[in-house]
Protein backbone atom coordinates (compact mmCIF):
# COMPACT_ATOMS: atom_id res chain seq x y z
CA UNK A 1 0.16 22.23 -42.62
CA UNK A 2 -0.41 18.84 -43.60
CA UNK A 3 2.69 17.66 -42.69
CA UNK A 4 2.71 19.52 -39.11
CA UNK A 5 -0.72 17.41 -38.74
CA UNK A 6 0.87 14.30 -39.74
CA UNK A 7 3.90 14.67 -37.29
CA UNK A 8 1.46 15.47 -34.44
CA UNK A 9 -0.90 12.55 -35.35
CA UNK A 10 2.25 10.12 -35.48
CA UNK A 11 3.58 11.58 -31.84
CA UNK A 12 -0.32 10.65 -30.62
CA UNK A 13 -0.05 7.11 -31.98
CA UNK A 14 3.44 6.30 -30.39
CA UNK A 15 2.34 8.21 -27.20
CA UNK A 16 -0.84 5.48 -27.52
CA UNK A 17 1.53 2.55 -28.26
CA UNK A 18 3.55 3.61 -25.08
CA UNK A 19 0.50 3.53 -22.79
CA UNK A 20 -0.77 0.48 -24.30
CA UNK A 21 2.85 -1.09 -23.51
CA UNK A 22 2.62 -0.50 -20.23
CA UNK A 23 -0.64 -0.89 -19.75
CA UNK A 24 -0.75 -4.43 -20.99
CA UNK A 25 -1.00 -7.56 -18.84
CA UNK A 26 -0.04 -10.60 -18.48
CA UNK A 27 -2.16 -13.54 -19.25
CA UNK A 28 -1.12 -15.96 -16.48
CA UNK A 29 -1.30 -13.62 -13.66
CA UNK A 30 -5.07 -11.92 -14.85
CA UNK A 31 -5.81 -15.96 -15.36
CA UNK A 32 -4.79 -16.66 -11.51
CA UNK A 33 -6.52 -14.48 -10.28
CA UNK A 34 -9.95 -14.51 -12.26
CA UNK A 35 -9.33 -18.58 -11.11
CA UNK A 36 -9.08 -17.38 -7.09
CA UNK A 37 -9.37 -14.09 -5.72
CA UNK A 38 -7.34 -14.45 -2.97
CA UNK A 39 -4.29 -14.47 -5.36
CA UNK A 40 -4.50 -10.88 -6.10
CA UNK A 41 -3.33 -10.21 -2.42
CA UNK A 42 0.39 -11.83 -3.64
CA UNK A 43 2.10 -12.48 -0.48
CA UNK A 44 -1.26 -12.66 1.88
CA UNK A 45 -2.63 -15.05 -0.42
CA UNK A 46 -3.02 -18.56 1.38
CA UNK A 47 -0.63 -21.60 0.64
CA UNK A 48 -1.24 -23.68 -1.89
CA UNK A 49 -0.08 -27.02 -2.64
CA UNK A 50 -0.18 -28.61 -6.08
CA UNK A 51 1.63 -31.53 -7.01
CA UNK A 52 3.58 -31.02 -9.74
CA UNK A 53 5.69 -33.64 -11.92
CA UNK A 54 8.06 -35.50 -10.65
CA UNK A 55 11.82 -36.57 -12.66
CA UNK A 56 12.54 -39.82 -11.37
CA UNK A 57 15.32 -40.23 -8.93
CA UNK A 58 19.06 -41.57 -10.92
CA UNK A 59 19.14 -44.96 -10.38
CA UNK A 60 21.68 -46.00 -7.43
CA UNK A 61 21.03 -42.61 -5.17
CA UNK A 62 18.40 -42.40 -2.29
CA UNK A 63 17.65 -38.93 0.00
CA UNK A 64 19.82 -38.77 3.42
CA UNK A 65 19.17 -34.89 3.79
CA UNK A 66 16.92 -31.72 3.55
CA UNK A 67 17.67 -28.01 4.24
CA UNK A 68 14.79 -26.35 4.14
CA UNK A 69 13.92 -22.91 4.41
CA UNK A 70 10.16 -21.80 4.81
CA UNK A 71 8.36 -18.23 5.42
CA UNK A 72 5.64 -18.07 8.48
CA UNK A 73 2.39 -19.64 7.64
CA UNK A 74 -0.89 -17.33 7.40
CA UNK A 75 -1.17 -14.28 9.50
CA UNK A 76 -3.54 -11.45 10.42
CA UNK A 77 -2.68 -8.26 8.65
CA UNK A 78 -0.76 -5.04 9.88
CA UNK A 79 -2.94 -2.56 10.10
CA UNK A 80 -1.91 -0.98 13.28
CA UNK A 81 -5.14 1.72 13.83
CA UNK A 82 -6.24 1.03 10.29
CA UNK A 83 -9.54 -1.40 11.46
CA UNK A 84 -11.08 1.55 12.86
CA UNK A 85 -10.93 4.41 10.84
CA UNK A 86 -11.80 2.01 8.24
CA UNK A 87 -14.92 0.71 10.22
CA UNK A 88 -15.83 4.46 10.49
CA UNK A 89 -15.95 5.18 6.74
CA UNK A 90 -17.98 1.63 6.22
CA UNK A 91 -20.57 2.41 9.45
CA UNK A 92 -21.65 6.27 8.46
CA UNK A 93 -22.81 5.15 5.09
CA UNK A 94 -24.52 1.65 6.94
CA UNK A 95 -25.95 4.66 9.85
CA UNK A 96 -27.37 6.69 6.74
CA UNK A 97 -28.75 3.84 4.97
CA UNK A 98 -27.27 4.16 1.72
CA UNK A 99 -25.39 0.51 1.57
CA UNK A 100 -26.55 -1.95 -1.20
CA UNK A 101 -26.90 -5.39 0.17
CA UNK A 102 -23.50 -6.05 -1.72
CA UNK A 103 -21.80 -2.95 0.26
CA UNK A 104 -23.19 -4.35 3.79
CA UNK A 105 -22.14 -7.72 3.03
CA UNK A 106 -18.86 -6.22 2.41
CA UNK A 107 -19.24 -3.96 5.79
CA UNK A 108 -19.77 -7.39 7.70
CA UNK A 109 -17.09 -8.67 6.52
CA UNK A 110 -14.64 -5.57 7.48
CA UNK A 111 -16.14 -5.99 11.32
CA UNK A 112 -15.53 -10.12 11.32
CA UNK A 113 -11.60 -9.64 9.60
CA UNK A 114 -11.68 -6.32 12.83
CA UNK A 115 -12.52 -8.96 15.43
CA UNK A 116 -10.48 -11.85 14.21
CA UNK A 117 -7.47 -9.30 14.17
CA UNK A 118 -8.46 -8.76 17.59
CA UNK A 119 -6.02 -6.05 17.58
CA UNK A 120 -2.82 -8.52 16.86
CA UNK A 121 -1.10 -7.42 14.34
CA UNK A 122 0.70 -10.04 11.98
CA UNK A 123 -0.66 -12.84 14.48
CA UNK A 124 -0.37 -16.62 13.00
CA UNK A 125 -3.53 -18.02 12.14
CA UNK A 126 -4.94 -21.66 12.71
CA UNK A 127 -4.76 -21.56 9.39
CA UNK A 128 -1.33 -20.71 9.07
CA UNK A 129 -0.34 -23.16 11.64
CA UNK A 130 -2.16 -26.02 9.70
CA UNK A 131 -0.11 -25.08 6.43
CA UNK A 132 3.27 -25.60 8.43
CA UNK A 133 1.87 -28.93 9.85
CA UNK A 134 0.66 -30.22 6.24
CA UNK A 135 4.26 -28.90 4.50
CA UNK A 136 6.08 -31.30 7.05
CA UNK A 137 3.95 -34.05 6.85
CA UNK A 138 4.51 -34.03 3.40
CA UNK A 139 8.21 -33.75 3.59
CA UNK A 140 8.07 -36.29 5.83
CA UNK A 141 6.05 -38.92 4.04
CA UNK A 142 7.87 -38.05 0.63
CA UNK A 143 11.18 -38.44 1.99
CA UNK A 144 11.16 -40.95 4.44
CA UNK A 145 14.63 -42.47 4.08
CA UNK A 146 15.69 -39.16 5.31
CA UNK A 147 14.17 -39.63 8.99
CA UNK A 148 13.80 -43.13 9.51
CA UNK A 149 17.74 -44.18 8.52
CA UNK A 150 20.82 -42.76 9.57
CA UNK A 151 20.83 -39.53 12.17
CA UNK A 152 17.50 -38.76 13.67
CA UNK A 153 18.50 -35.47 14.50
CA UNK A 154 16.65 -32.53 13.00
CA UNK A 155 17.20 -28.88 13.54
CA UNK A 156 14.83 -25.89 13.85
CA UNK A 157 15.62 -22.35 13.62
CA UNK A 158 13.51 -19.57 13.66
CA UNK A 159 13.26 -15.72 13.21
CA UNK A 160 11.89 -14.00 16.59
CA UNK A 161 8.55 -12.99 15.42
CA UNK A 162 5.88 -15.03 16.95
CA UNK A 163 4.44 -16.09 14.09
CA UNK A 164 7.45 -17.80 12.35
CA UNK A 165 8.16 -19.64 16.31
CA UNK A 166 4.70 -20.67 16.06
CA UNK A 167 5.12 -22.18 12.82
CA UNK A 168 8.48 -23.84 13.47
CA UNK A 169 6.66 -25.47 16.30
CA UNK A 170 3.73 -26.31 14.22
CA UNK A 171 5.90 -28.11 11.57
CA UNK A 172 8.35 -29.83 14.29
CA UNK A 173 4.94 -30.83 16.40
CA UNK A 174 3.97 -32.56 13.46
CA UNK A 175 7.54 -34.40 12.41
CA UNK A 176 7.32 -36.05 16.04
CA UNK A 177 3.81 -36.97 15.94
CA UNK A 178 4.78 -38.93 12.65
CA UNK A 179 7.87 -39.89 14.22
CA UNK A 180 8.32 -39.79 17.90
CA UNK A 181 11.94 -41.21 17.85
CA UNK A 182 12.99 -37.70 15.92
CA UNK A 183 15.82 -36.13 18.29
CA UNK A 184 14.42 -32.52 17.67
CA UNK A 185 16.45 -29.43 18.41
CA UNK A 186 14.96 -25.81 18.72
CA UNK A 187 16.80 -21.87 18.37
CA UNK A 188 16.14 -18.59 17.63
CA UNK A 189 17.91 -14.97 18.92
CA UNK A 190 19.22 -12.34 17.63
CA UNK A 191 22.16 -13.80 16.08
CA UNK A 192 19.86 -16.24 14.29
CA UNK A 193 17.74 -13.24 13.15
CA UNK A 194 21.18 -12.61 11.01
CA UNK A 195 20.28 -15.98 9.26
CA UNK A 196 16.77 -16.50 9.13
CA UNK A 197 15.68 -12.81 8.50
CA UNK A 198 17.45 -10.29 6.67
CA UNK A 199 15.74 -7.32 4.43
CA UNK A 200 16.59 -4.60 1.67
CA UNK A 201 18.51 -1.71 2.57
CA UNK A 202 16.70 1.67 3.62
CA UNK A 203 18.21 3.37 0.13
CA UNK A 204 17.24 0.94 -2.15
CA UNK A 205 13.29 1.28 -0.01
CA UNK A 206 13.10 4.61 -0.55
CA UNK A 207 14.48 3.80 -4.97
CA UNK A 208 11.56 1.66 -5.51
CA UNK A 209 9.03 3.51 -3.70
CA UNK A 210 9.86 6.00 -6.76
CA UNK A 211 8.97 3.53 -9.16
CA UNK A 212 5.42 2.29 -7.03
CA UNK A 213 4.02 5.69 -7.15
CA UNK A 214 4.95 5.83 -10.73
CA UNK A 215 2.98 3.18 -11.17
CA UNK A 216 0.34 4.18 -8.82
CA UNK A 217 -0.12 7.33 -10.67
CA UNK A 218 -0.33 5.02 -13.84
CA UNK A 219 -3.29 2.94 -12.63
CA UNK A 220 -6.00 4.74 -11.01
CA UNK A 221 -8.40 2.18 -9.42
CA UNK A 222 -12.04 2.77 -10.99
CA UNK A 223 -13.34 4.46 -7.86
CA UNK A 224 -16.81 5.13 -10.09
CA UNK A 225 -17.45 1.16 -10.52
CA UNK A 226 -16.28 0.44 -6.82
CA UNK A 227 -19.08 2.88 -5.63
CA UNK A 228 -21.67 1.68 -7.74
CA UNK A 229 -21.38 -1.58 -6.30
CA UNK A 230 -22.01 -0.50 -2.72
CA UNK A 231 -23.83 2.43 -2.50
CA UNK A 232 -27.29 3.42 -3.20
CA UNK A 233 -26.54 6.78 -3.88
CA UNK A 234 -22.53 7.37 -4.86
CA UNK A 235 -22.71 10.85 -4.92
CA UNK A 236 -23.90 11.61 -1.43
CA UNK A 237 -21.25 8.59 0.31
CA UNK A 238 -18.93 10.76 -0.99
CA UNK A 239 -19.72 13.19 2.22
CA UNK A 240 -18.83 10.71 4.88
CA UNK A 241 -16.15 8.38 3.38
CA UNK A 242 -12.99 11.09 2.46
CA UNK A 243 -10.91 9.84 -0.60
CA UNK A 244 -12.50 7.20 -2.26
CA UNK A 245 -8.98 5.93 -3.63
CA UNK A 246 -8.09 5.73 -0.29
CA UNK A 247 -11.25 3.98 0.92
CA UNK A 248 -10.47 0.73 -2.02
CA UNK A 249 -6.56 0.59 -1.38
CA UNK A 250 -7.26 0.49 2.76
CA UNK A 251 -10.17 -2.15 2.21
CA UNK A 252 -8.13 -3.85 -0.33
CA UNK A 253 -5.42 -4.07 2.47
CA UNK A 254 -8.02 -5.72 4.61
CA UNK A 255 -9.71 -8.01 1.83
CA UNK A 256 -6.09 -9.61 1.58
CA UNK A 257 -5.86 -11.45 4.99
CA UNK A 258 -9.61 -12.64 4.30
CA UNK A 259 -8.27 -16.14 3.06
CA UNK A 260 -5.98 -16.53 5.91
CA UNK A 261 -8.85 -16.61 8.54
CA UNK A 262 -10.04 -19.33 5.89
CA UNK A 263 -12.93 -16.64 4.99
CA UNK A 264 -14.41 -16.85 1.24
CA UNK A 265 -13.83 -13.28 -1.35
CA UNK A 266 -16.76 -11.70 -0.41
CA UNK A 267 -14.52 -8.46 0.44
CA UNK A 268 -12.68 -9.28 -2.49
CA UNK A 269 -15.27 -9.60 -5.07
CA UNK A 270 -16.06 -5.57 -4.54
CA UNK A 271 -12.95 -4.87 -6.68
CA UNK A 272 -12.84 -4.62 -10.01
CA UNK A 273 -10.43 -7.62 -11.82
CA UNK A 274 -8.48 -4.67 -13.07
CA UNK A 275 -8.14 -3.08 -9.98
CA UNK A 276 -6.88 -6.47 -8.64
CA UNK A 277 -4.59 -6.80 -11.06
CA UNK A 278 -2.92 -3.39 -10.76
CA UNK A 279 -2.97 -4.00 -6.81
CA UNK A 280 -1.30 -7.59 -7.48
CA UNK A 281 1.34 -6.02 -9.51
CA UNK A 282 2.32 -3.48 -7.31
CA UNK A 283 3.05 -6.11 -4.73
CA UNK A 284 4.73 -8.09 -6.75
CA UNK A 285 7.29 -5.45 -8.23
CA UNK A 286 8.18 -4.04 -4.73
CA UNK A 287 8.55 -7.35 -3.72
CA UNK A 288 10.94 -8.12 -6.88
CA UNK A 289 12.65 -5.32 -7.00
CA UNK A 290 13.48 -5.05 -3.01
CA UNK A 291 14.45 -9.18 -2.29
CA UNK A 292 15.49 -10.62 -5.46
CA UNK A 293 17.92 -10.21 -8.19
CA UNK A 294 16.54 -7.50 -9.89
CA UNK A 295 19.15 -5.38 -12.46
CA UNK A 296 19.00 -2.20 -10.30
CA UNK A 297 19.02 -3.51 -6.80
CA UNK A 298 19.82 -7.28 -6.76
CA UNK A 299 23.89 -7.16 -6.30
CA UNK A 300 23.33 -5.19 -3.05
CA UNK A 301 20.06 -7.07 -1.92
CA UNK A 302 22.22 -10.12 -2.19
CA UNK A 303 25.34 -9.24 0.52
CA UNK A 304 22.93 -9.10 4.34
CA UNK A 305 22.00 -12.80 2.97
CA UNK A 306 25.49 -14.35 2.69
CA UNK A 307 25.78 -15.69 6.15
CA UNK A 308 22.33 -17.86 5.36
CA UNK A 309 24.35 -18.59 2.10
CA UNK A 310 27.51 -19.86 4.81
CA UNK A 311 25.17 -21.69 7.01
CA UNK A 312 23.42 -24.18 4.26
CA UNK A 313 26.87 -24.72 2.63
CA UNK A 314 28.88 -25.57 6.18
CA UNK A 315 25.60 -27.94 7.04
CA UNK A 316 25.34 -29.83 3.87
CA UNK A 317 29.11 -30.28 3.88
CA UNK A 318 29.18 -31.28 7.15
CA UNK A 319 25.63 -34.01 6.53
CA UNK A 320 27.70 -35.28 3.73
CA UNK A 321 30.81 -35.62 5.90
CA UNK A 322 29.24 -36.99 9.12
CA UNK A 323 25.54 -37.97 8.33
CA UNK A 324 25.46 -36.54 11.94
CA UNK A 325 21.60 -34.49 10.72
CA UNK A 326 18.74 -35.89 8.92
CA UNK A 327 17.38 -32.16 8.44
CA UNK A 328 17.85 -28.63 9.07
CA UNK A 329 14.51 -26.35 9.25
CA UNK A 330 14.73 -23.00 9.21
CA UNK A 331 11.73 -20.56 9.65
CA UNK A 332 11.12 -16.68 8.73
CA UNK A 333 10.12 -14.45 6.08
CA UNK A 334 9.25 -13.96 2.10
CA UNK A 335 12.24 -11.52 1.87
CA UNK A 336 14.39 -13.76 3.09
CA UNK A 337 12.82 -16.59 0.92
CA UNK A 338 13.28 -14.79 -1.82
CA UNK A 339 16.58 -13.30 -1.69
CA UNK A 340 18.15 -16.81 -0.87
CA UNK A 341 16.16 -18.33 -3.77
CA UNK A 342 17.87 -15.70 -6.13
CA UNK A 343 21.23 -16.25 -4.66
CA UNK A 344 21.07 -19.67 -5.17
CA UNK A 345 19.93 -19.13 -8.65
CA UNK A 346 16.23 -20.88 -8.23
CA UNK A 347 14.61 -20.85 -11.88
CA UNK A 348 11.14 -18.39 -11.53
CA UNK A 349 13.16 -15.99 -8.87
CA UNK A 350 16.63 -15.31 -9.61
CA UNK A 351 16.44 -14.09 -13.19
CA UNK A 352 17.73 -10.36 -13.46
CA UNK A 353 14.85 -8.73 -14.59
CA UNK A 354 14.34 -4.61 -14.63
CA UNK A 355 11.92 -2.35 -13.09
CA UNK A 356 9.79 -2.39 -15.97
CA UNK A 357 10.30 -6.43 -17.01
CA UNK A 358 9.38 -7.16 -13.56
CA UNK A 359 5.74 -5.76 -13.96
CA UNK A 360 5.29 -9.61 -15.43
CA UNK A 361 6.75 -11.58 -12.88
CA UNK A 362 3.93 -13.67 -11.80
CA UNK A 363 4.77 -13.03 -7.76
CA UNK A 364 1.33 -14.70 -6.43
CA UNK A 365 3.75 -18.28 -7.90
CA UNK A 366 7.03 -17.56 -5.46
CA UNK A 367 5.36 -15.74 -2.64
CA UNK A 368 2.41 -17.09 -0.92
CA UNK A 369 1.96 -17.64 2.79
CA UNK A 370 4.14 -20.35 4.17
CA UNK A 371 6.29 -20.39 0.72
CA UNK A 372 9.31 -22.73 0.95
CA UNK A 373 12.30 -23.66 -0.14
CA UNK A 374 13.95 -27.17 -0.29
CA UNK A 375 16.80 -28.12 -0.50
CA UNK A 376 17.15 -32.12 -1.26
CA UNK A 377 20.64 -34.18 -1.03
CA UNK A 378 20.96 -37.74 -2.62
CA UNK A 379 24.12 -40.11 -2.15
CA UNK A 380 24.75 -42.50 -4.75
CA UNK A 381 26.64 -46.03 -4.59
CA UNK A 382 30.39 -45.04 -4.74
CA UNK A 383 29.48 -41.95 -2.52
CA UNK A 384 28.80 -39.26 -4.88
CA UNK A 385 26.36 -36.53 -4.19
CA UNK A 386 23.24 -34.87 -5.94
CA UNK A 387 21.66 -32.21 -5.11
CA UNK A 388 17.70 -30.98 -6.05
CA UNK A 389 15.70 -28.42 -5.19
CA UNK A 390 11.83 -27.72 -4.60
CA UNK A 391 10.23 -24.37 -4.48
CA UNK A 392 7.03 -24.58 -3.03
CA UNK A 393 6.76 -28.22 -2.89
CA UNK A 394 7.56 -28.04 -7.16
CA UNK A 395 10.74 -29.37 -8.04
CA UNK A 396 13.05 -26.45 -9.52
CA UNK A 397 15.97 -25.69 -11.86
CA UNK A 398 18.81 -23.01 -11.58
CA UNK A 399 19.45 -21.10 -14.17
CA UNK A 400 23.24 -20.65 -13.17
CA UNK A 401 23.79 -24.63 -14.47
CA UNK A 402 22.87 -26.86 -17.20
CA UNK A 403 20.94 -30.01 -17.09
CA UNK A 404 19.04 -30.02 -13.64
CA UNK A 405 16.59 -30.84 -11.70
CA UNK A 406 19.13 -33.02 -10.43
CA UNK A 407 22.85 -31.50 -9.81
CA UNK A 408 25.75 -32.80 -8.28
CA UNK A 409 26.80 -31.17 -5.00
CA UNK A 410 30.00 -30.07 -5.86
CA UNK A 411 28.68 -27.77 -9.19
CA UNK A 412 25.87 -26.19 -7.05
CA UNK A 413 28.09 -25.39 -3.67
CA UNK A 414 30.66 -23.70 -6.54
CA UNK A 415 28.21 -21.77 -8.81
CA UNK A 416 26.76 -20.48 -5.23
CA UNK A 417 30.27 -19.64 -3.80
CA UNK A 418 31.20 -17.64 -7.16
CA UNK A 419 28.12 -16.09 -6.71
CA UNK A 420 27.13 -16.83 -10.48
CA UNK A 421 24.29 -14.65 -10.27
CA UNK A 422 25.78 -11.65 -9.73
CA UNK A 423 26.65 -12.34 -13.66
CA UNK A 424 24.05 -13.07 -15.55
C-alpha cells in the first residue's frame, strides 16, 4: 500500500513539474510588457525606435546602397461586425447601471476605438503614416552617401493593400522632401504581390491552429478578476454579456489597435498581466510557427518567398555592377517580413525553434507595426563589397556565418542561395 501511494504521489509531482514547465514564462517578454502595455498586442503594438549600438564602419568602405523591406505602418483593426456586438455586451451592463467607473472608462474607450475604425477595416493610421515618414528620414540622414552621391534613383514597391501604398508614399513623400533631386519610381500589381506579400500555406494554418487551442485550453484568462474590475455586481452581468471568455479575448482584440490611434492603455489596463501574457504568446507562436523557420513548418514556409529572395539578389548584383540605384523600398506585411528575415538567416528570427521552444520567442522584438528590414551595402577601396543588416533600425547578425555585423557580399548572396537555413 505504501508503495502504490508512493508511485501515485511521484506521478502527481511530475504531472506538477509538467504544468509548471509549460506554464512558466519568460522574463523579458512579462518585463516588456509590465514596461508598456501596448506590447502585449505583438504585431498591433506601435513602432518603436531605439537606438541601439553601433560597430564602426571598416576603415576604407562607405554605403552606396540599401534594400529595404518594411511592413505597413499602424492600422485600425479587423474586426469586420465585431465593434457592434461588442458595443452591445459593454452598453446593457452601462443601460443597467452596474459598470464601475473603471468598466465605463473602459466602455468609452470601446465606442472612441468604434468611431475611429469608422467601419475601415485594417485602415492606415496618421500614426502609421508618421512611423513610415520618421523610418525614412532616418535612413536618410544615417546614410546619406547613399542619396546624395552616385544614382539618385530610388525604387518603391508595394503590396496592393491600401495601407502598405499609403505607407510607401508616406516614406517616399518624406525622402523627397529631404531631397527633392531623388528620381523616385513607384509599382505595385499583382505580380508584385508575388514579391512583396506572400503567406503560409492553408495546411500548415489549419497544423498550428491545433497547437493555439492547445494552448488556449492551457491558459484560461481569469474571467473572475476581469469582472471584478468592471462590474458592480459580477454575478448579475453575467445575464446580458454571453461568455465572459469571449467578452476579454473580443475586447482584448480591440484594446490592441488602441496605441495605433496614439490612444493611452486604458482598455488595456482591464486585463490581468497574466492574461496579457498568455494573449501575447499566442500571437507570437502562430506568428512563429506560420512565417518563420520554425522545425515543423519553416522548410515549406520558406519556398512562396524565393522570388523576393531572386529580386534582392539580381538588385544588389546589379547596384554593385552599375551603381545605376541608390535604393530599393519595398512595402507589405509582417509575414512577409518575417519569412524573408528567416531565409536570410537574420539572428532573433531565423533560428529553428519547435512548437513548444517557440512559446519564448519574444515576438513583440521582430514584429511591431511598421517593422523593417535593411539591407546595407558598403564598397571598399579596391572595390570589394560588405554587406550589413538592420532589423528594426538595430544592426543584426546571421546565424548562417561567422563574424558579422559586417559580411562580405559574396558569403551572404552564397549562404542565401544554398539556402543555409534549411540546415541548421
Amino acid at each position: 500500500m505504501r508503495n502504490c501511494f508512493a508511485i501515485s504521489l511521484l506521478f502527481l509531482l511530475c504531472g506538477a513539474l509538467n504544468v509548471n514547465a509549460q506554464d512558466s514564462k519568460n522574463p523579458e517578454i512579462v518585463a516588456l510588457i509590465h514596461e508598456n502595455l501596448h506590447r502585449a498586442g505583438v504585431n498591433t503594438a506601435p513602432y518603436e525606435y531605439h537606438k541601439g549600438p553601433e560597430t564602426p564602419v571598416p576603415a576604407g568602405y562607405k554605403p552606396f546602397y540599401i534594400s529595404h523591406y518594411g511592413r505597413h505602418g499602424s492600422r485600425s483593426e479587423w474586426t469586420r461586425d465585431n465593434y457592434a456586438s461588442l458595443l452591445e455586451r459593454w452598453n446593457k451592463p452601462a443601460e443597467d447601471g452596474n459598470l464601475t467607473p473603471e468598466g465605463e472608462a473602459a466602455r468609452q474607450r470601446v465606442i472612441l476605438l468604434a468611431q475611429l475604425h469608422d467601419g475601415m477595416n485594417g485602415r492606415l493610421t496618421p500614426r502609421g503614416a508618421i512611423e513610415h515618414r520618421q523610418i525614412a528620414a532616418r535612413m536618410y540622414k544615417k546614410f546619406p552617401q547613399v542619396f546624395r552621391k552616385g544614382s539618385r534613383k530610388v525604387r518603391a514597391l508595394s503590396s496592393v493593400a491600401p495601407r502598405c501604398l499609403v505607407s510607401m508614399a508616406a516614406a517616399t513623400s518624406e525622402l523627397r522632401a529631404l531631397d527633392p533631386r531623388l528620381e523616385m519610381t513607384w509599382d505595385s500589381g499583382e505580380k508584385i504581390m508575388l514579391i512583396c506579400s506572400t503567406e503560409d500555406t492553408k495546411d500548415i494554418k489549419q497544423m498550428v491552429l491545433a497547437s493555439l487551442e492547445e494552448h488556449k485550453k492551457a491558459h484560461v484568462p481569469d474571467t473572475a478578476a476581469f469582472m471584478a474590475r468592471i462590474y458592480k455586481d459580477p454575478s448579475r452581468a453575467r445575464q446580458n454579456i454571453g461568455d465572459p471568455v469571449a467578452l476579454m479575448q473580443d475586447t482584448f482584440d480591440i484594446a490592441m489597435v488602441s496605441g495605433a490611434f496614439d490612444l493611452d492603455d486604458t482598455l488595456l489596463r482591464i486585463f490581468t498581466e497574466d492574461d496579457l501574457y498568455w494573449y501575447s504568446q499566442r500571437i507570437g507562436m502562430n506568428l512563429y510557427l506560420r512565417q518563420c523557420n520554425s522545425r515543423e513548418y519553416g522548410d515549406k514556409r520558406m519556398e512562396p518567398v524565393q522570388l523576393l529572395v531572386d529580386d534582392i539578389i539580381s538588385k544588389a548584383d546589379a547596384a554593385i555592377a552599375t551603381g545605376d540605384c541608390a535604393a530599393d523600398l519595398r512595402y507589405g506585411h509582417e509575414y512577409q517580413l518575417l519569412a524573408i528575415s528567416s531565409r536570410i538567416g537574420v539572428k532573433g528570427v531565423a533560428e529553428r525553434l519547435d512548437t513548444r521552444s517557440c512559446r519564448d520567442w519574444p515576438a513583440v522584438l521582430r514584429t511591431p507595426f511598421a517593422c523593417n528590414l535593411q539591407m546595407v551595402l558598403y564598397r571598399g577601396r579596391k572595390g570589394d563589397v560588405l554587406v550589413k543588416f538592420y532589423l528594426n533600425e538595430q544592426e543584426a547578425s546571421l546565424i548562417t556565418l561567422e563574424g558579422g555585423p559586417y559580411y562580405r557580399w559574396e558569403d551572404v548572396r552564397e549562404s542565401i542561395l544554398r539556402n543555409d537555413v534549411k540546415y541548421l
